[in-house]
PDB file of N, CA and C in Angstrom:
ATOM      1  N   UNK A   1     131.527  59.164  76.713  1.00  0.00           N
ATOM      2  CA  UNK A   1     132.525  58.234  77.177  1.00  0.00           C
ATOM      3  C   UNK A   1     132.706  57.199  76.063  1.00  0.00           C
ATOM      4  N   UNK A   2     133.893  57.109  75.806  1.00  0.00           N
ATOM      5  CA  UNK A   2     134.124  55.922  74.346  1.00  0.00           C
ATOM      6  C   UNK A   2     134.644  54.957  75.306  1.00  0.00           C
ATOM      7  N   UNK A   3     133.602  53.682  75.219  1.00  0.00           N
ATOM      8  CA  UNK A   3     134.056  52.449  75.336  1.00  0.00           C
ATOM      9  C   UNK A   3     134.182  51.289  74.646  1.00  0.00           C
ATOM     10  N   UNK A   4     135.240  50.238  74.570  1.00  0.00           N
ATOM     11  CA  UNK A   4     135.066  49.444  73.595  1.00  0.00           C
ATOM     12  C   UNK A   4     133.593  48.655  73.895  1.00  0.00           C
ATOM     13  N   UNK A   5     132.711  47.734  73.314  1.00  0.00           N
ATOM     14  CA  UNK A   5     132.107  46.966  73.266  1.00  0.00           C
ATOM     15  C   UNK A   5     132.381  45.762  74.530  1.00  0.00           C
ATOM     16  N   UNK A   6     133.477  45.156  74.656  1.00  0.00           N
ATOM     17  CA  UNK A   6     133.713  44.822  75.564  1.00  0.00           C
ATOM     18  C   UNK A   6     133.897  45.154  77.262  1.00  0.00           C
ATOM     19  N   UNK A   7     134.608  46.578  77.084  1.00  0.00           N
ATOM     20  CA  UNK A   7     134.391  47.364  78.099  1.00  0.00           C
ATOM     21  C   UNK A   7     132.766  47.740  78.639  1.00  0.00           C
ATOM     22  N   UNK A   8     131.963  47.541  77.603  1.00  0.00           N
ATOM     23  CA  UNK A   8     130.533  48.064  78.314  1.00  0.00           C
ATOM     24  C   UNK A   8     129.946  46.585  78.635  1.00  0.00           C
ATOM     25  N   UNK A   9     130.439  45.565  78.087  1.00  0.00           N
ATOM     26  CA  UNK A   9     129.862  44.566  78.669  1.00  0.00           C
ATOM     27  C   UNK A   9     129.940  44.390  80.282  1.00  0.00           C
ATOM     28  N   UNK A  10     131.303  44.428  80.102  1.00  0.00           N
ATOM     29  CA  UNK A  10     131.750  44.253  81.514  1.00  0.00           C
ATOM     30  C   UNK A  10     131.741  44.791  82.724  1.00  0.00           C
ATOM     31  N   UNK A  11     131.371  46.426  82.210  1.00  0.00           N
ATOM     32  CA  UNK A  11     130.716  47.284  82.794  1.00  0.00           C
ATOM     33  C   UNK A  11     129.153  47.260  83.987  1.00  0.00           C
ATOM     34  N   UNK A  12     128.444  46.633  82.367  1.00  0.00           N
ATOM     35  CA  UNK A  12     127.097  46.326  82.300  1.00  0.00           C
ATOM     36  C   UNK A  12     127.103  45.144  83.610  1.00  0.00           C
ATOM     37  N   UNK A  13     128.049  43.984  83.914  1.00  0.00           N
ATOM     38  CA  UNK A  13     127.555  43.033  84.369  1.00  0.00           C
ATOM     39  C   UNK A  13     127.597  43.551  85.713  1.00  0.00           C
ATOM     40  N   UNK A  14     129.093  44.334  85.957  1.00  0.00           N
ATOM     41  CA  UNK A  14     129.136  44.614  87.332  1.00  0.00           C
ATOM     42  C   UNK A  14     128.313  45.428  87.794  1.00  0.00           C
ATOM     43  N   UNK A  15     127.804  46.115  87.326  1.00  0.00           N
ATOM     44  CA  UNK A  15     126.828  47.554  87.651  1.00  0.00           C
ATOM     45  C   UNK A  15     125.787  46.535  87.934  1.00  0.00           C
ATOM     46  N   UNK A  16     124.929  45.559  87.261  1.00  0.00           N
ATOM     47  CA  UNK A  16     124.336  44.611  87.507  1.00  0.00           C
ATOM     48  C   UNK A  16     124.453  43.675  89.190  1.00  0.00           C
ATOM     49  N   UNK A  17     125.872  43.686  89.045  1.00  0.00           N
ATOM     50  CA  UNK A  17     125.968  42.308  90.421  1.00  0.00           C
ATOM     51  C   UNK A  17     125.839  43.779  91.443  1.00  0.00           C
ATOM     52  N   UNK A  18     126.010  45.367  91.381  1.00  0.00           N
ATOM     53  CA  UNK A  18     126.375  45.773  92.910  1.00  0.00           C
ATOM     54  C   UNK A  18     124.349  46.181  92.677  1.00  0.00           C
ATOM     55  N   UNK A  19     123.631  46.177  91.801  1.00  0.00           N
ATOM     56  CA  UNK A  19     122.190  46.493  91.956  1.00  0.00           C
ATOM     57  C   UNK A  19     121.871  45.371  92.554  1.00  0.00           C
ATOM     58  N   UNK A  20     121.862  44.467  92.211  1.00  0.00           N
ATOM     59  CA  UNK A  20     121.476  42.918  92.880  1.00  0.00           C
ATOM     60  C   UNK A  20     121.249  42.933  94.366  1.00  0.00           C
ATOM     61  N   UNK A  21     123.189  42.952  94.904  1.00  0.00           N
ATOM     62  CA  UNK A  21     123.350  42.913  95.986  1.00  0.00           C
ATOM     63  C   UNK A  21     122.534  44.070  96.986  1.00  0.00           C
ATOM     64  N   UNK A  22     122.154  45.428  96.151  1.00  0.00           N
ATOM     65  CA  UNK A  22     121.620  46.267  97.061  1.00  0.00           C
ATOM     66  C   UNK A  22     120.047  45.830  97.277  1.00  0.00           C
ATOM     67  N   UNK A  23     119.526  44.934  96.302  1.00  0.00           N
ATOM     68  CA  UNK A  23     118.110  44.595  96.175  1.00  0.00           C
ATOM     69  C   UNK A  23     118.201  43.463  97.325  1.00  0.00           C
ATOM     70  N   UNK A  24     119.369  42.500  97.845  1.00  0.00           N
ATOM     71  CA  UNK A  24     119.478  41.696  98.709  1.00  0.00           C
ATOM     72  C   UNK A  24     119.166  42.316  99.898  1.00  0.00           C
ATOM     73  N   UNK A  25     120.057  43.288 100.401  1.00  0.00           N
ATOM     74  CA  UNK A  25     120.203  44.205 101.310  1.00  0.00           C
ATOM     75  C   UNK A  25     118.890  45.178 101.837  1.00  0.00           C
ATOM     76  N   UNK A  26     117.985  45.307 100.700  1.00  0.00           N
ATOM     77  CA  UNK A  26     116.586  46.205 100.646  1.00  0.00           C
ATOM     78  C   UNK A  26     116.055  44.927 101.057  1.00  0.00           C
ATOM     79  N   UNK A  27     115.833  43.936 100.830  1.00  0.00           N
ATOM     80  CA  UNK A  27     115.431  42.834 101.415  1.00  0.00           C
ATOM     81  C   UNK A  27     115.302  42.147 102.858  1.00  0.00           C
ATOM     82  N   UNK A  28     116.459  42.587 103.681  1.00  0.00           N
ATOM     83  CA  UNK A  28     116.547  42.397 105.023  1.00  0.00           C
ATOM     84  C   UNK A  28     115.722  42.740 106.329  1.00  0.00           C
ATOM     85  N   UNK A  29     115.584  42.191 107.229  1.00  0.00           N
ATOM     86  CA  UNK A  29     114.819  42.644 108.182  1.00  0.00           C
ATOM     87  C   UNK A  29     115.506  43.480 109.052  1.00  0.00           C
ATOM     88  N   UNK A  30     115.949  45.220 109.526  1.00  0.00           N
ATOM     89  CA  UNK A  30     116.772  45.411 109.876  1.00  0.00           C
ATOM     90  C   UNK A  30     116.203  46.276 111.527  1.00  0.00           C
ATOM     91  N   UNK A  31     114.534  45.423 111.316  1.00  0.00           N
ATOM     92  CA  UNK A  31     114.231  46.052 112.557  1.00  0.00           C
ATOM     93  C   UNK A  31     114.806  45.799 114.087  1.00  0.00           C
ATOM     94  N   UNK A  32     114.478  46.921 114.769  1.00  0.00           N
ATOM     95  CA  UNK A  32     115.939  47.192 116.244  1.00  0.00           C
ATOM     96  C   UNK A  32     117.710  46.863 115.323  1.00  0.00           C
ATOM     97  N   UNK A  33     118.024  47.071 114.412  1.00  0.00           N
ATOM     98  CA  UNK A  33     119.675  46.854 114.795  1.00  0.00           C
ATOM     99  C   UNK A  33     119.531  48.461 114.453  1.00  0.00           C
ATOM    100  N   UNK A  34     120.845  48.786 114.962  1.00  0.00           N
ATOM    101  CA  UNK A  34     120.889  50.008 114.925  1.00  0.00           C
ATOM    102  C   UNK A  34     122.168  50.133 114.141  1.00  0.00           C
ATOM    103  N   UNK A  35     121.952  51.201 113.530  1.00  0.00           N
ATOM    104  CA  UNK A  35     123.172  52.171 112.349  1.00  0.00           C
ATOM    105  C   UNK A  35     124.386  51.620 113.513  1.00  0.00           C
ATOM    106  N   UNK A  36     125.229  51.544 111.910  1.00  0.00           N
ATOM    107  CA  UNK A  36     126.764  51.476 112.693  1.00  0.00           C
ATOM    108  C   UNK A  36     127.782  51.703 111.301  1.00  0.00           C
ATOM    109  N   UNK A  37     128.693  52.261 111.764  1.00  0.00           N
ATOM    110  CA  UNK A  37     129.846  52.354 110.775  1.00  0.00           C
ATOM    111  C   UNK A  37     131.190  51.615 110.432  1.00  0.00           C
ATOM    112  N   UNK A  38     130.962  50.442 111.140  1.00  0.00           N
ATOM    113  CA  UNK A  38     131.653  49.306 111.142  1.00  0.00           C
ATOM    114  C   UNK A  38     131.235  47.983 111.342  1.00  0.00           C
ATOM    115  N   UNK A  39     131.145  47.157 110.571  1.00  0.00           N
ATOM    116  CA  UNK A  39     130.615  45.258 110.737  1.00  0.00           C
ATOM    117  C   UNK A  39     131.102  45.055 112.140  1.00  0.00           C
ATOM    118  N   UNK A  40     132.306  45.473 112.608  1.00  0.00           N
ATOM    119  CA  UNK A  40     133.137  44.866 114.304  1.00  0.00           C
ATOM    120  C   UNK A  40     132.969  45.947 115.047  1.00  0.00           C
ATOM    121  N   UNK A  41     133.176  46.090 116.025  1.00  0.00           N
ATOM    122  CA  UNK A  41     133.292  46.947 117.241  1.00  0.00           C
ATOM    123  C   UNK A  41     134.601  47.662 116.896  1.00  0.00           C
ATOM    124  N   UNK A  42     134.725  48.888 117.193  1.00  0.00           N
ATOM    125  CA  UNK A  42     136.378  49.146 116.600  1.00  0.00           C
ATOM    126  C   UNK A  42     136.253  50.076 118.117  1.00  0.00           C
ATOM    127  N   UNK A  43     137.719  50.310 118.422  1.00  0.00           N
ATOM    128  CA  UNK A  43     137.702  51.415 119.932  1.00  0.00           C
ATOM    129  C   UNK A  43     139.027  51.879 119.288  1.00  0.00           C
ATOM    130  N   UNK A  44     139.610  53.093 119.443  1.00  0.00           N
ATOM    131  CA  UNK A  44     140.867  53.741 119.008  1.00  0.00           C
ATOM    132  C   UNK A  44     141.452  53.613 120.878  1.00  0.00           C
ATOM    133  N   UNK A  45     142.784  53.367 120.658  1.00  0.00           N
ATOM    134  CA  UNK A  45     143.599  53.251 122.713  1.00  0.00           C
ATOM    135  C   UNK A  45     144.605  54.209 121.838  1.00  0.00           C
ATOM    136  N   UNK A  46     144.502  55.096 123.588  1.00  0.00           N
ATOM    137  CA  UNK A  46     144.899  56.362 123.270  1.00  0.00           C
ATOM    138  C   UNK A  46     145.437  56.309 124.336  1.00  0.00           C
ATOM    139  N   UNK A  47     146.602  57.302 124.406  1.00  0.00           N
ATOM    140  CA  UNK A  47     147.421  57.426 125.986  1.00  0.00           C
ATOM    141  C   UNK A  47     146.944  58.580 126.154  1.00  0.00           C
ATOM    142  N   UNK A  48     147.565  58.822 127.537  1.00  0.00           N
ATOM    143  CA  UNK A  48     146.432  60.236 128.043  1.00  0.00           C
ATOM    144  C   UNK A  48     147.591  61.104 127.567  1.00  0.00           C
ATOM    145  N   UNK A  49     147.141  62.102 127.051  1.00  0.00           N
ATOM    146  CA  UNK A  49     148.026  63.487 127.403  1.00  0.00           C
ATOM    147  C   UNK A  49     148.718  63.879 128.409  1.00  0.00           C
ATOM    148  N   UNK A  50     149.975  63.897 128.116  1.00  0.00           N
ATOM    149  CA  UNK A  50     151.378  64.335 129.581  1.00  0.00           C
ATOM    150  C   UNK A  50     152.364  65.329 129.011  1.00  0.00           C
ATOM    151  N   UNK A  51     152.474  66.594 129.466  1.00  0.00           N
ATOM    152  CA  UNK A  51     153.069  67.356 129.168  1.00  0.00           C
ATOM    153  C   UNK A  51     154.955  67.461 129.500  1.00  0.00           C
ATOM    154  N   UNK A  52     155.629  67.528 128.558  1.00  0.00           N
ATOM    155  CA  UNK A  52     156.855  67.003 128.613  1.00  0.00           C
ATOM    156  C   UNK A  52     157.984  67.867 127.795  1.00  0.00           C
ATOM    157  N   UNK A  53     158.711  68.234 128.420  1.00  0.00           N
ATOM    158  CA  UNK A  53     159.807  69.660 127.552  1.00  0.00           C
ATOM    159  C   UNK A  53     160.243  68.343 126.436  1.00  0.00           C
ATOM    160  N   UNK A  54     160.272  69.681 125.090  1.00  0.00           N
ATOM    161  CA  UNK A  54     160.524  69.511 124.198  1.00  0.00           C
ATOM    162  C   UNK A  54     161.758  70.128 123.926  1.00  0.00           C
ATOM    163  N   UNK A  55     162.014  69.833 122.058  1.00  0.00           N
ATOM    164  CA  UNK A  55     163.432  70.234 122.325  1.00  0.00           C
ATOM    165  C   UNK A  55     164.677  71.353 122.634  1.00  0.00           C
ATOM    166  N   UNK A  56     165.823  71.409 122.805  1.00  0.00           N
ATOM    167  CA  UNK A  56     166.418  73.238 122.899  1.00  0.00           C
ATOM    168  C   UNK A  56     166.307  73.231 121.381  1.00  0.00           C
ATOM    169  N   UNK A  57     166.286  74.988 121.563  1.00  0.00           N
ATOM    170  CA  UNK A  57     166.434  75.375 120.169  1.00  0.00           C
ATOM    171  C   UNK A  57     167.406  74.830 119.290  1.00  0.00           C
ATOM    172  N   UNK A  58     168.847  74.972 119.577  1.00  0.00           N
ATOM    173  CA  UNK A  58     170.027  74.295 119.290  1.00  0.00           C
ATOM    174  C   UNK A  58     170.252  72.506 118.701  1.00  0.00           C
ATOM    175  N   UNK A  59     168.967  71.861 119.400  1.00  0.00           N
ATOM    176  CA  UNK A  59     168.547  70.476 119.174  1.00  0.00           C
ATOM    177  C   UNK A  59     167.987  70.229 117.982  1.00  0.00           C
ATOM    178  N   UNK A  60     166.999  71.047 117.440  1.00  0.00           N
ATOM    179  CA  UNK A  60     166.055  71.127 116.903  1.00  0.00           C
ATOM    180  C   UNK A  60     166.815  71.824 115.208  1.00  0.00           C
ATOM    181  N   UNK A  61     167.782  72.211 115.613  1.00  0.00           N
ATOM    182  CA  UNK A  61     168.351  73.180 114.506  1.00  0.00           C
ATOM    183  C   UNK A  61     169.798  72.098 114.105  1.00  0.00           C
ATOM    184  N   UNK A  62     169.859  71.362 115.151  1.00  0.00           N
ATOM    185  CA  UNK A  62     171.324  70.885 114.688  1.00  0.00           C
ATOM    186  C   UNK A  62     171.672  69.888 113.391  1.00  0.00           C
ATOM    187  N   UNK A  63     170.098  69.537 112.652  1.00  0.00           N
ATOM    188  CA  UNK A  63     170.086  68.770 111.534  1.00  0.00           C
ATOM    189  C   UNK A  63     169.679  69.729 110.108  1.00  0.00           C
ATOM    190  N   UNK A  64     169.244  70.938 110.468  1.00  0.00           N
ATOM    191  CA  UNK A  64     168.892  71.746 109.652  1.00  0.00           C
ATOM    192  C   UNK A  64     169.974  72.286 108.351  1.00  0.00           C
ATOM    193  N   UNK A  65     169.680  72.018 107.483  1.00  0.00           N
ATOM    194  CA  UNK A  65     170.624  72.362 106.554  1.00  0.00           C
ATOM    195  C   UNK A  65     171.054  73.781 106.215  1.00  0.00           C
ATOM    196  N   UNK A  66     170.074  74.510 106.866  1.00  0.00           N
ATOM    197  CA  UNK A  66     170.172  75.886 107.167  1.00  0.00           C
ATOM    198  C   UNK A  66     169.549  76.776 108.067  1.00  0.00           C
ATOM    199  N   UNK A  67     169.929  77.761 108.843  1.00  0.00           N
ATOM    200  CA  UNK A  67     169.433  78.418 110.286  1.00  0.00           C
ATOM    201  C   UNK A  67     170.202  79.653 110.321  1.00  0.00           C
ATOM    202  N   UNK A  68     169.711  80.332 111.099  1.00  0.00           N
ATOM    203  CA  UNK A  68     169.992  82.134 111.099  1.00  0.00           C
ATOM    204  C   UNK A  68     169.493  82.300 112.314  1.00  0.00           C
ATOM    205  N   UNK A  69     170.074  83.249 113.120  1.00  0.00           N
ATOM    206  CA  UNK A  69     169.269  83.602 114.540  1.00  0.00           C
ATOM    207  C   UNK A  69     167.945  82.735 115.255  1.00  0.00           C
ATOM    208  N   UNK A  70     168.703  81.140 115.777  1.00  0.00           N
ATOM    209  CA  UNK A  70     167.684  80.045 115.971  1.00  0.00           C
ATOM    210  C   UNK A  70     166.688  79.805 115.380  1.00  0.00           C
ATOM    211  N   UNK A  71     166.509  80.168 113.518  1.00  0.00           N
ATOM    212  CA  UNK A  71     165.388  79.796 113.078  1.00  0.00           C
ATOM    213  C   UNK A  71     166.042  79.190 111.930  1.00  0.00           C
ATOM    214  N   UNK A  72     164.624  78.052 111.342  1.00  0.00           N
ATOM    215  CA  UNK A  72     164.895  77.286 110.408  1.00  0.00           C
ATOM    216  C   UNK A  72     165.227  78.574 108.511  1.00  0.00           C
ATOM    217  N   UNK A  73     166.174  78.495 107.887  1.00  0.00           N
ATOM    218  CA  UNK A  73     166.141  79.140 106.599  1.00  0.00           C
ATOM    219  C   UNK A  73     165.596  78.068 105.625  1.00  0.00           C
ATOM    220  N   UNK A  74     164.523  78.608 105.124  1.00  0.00           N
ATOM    221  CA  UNK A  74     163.735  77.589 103.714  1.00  0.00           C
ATOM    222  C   UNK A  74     163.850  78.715 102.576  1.00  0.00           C
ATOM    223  N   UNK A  75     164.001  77.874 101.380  1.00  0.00           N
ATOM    224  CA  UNK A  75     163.802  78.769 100.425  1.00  0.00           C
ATOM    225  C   UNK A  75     162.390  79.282  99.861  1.00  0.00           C
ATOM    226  N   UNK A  76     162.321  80.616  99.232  1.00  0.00           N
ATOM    227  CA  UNK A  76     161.221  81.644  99.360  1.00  0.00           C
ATOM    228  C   UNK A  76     160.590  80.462  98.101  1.00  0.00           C
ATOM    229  N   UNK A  77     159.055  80.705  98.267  1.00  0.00           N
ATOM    230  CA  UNK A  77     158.162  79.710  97.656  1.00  0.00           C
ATOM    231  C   UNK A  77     157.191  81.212  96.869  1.00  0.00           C
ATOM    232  N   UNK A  78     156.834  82.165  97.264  1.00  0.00           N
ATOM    233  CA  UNK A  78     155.858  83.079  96.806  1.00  0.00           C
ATOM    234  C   UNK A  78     156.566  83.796  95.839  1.00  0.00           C
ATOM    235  N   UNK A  79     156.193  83.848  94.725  1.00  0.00           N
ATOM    236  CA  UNK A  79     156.398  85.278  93.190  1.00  0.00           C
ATOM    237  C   UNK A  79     155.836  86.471  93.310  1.00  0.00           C
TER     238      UNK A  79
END
């Protein structure tokens, strides 16, 4: 890896500050907390699943820049 002189300084310091911080962290008392994959509570809200007609064929095709016997025409991609 060619770096300037400056580039490895700067390198050098940060590689420095994230060892530090992990020596902070090795430092902690982390007995009973338990693993987590987020600092906050996070919950994903989800609606329930409801089954609901989708569109006519004719709907679905009427923006298509091209169609043949109710199906979409794309141009061929394989050699």
């Amino acid at each position: 890896m060619d770096l300037t002189r400056e580039e490895a300084d700067l390198f050098q310091r940060q590689l420095e500050d994230v060892v530090g911080y992990m020596r902070e962290i090795a430092g902690l008392d982390l007995e009973g907390i338990e693993p987590t994959s987020h600092p906050v509570p996070m919950s994903n809200v989800m609606r329930t699943d409801e089954a609901r007609d989708g569109l006519k064929s004719n709907e679905a095709l009427a923006n298509a820049p091209r169609h043949k016997d109710g199906q979409f025409l794309v141009p061929r991609i394989v050699e």
